[in-house]
N, C-alpha and C. Protein backbone atom coordinates (compact mmCIF):
# COMPACT_ATOMS: atom_id res chain seq x y z
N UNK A 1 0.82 -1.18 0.00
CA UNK A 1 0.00 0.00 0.00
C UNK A 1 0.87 1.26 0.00
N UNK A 2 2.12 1.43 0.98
CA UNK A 2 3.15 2.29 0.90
C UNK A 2 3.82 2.41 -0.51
N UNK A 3 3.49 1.29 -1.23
CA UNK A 3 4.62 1.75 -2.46
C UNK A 3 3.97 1.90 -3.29
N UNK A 4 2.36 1.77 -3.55
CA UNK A 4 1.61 2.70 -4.40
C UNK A 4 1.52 4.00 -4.00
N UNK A 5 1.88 4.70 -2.80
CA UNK A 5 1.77 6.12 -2.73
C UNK A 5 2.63 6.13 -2.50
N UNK A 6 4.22 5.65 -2.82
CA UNK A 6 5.26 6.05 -3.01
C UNK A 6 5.78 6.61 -4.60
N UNK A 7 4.92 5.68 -5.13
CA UNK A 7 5.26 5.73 -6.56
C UNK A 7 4.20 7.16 -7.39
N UNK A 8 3.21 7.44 -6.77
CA UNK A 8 2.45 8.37 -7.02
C UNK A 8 3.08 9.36 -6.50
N UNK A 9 3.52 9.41 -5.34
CA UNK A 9 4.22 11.08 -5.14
C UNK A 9 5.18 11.17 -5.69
N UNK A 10 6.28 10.00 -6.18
CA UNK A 10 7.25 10.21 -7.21
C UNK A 10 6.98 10.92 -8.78
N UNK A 11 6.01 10.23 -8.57
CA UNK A 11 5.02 10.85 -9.89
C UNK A 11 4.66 12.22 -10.25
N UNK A 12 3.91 12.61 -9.22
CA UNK A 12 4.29 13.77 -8.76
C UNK A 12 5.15 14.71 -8.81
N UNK A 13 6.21 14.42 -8.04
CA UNK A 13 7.21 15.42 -7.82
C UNK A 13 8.05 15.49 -9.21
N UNK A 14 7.80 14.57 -10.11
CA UNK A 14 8.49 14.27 -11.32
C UNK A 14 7.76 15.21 -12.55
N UNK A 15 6.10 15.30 -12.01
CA UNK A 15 5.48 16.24 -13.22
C UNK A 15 6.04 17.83 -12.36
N UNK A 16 5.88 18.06 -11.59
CA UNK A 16 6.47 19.15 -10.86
C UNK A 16 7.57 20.11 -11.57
N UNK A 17 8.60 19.09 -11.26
CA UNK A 17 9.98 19.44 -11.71
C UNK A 17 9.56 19.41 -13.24
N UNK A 18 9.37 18.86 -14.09
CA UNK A 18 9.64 18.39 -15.48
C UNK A 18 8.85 19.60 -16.14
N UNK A 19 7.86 19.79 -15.19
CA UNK A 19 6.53 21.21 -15.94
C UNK A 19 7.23 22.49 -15.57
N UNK A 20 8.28 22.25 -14.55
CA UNK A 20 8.82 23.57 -13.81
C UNK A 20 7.67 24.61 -13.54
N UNK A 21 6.51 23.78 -12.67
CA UNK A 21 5.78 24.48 -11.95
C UNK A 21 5.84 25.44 -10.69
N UNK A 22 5.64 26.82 -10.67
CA UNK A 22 6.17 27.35 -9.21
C UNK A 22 4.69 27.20 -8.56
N UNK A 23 5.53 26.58 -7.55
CA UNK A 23 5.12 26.25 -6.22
C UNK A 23 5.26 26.99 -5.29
N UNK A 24 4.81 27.10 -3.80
CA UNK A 24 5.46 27.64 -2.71
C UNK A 24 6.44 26.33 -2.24
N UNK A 25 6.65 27.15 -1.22
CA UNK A 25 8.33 26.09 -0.49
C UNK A 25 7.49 24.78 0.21
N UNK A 26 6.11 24.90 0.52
CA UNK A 26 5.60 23.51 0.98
C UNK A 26 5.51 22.75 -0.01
N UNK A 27 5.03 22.84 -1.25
CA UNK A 27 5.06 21.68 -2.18
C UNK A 27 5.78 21.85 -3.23
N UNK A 28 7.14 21.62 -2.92
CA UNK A 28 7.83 22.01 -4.17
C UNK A 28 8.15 20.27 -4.42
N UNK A 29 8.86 20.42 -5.68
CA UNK A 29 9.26 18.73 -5.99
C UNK A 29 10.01 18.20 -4.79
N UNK A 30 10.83 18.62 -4.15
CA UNK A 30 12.03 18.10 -3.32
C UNK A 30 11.28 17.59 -2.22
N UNK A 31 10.64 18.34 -1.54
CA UNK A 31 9.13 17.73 -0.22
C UNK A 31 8.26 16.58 -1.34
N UNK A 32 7.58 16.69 -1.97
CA UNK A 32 6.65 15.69 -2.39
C UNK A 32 7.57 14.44 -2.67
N UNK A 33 9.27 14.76 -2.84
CA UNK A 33 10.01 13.45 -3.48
C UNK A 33 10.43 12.49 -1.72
N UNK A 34 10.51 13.18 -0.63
CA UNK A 34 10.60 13.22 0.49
C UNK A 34 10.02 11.96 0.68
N UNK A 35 8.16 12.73 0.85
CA UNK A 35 7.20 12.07 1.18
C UNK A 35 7.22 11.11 0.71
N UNK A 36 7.52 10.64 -0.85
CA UNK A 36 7.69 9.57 -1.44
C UNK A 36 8.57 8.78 -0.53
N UNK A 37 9.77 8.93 -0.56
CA UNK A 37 10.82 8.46 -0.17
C UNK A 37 10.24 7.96 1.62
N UNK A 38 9.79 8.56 2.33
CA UNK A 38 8.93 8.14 3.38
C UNK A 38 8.41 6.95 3.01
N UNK A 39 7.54 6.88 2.27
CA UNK A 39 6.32 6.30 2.30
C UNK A 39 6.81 4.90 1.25
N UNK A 40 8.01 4.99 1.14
CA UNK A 40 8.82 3.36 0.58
C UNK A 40 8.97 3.15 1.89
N UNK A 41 10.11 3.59 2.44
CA UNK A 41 10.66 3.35 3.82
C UNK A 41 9.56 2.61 4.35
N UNK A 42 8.88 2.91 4.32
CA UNK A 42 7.48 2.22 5.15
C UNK A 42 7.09 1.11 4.90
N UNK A 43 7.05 1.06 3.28
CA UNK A 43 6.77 -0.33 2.67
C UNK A 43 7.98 -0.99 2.78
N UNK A 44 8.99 -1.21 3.02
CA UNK A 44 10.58 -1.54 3.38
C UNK A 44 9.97 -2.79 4.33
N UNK A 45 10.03 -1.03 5.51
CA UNK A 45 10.27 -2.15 7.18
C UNK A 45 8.96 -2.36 7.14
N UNK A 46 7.91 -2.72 6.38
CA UNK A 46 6.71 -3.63 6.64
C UNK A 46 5.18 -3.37 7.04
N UNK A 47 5.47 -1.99 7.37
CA UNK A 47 4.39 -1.29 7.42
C UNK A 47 3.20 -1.14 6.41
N UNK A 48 1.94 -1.45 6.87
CA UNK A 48 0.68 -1.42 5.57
C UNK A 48 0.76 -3.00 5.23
N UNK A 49 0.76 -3.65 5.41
CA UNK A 49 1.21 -5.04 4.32
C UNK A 49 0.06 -5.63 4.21
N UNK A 50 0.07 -6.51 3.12
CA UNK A 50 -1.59 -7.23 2.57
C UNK A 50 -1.10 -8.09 3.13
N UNK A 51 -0.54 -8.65 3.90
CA UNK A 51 -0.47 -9.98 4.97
C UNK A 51 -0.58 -9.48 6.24
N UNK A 52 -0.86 -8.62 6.68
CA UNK A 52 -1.16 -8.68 8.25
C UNK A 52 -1.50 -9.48 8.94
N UNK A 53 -1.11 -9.94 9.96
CA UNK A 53 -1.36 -10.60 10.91
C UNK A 53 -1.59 -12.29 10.36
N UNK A 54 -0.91 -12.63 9.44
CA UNK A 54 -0.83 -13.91 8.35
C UNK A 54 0.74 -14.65 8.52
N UNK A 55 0.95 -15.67 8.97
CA UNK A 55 2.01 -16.23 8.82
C UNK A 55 2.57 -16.01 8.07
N UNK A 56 3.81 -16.06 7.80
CA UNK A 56 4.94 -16.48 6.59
C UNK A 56 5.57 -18.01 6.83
N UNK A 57 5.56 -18.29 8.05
CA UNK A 57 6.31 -19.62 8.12
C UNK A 57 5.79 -21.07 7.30
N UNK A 58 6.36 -21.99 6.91
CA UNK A 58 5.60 -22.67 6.33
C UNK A 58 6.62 -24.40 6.75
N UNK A 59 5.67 -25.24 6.36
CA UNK A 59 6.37 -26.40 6.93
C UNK A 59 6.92 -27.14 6.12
């Protein structure tokens, strides 16, 4: 779930920069690439996961 809205704010911050849209200093590309970058991290260490509370072990 983290790395579909990782990949969307990459997305983001990529039409940003590429349109050279002015922004204010809260949403400029470099913050929205951040948030991205957050919101992997997350999907990383496991956070959000479509297995919650589901084993992995197997016999």
């Amino acid at each position: 779930m983290f790395a579909i809205a990782a990949a969307v704010l990459f997305f983001l911050a990529f039409l940003i920069n590429a349109a050279t849209i002015s922004t204010n200093d809260v949403f400029s590309s470099v913050n929205v690439m951040l948030l991205g970058l957050t919101a992997l991290a997350l999907h990383v260490a496991g956070a959000g996961g479509w297995a919650r509370g589901r084993s992995t072990r197997r016999r």
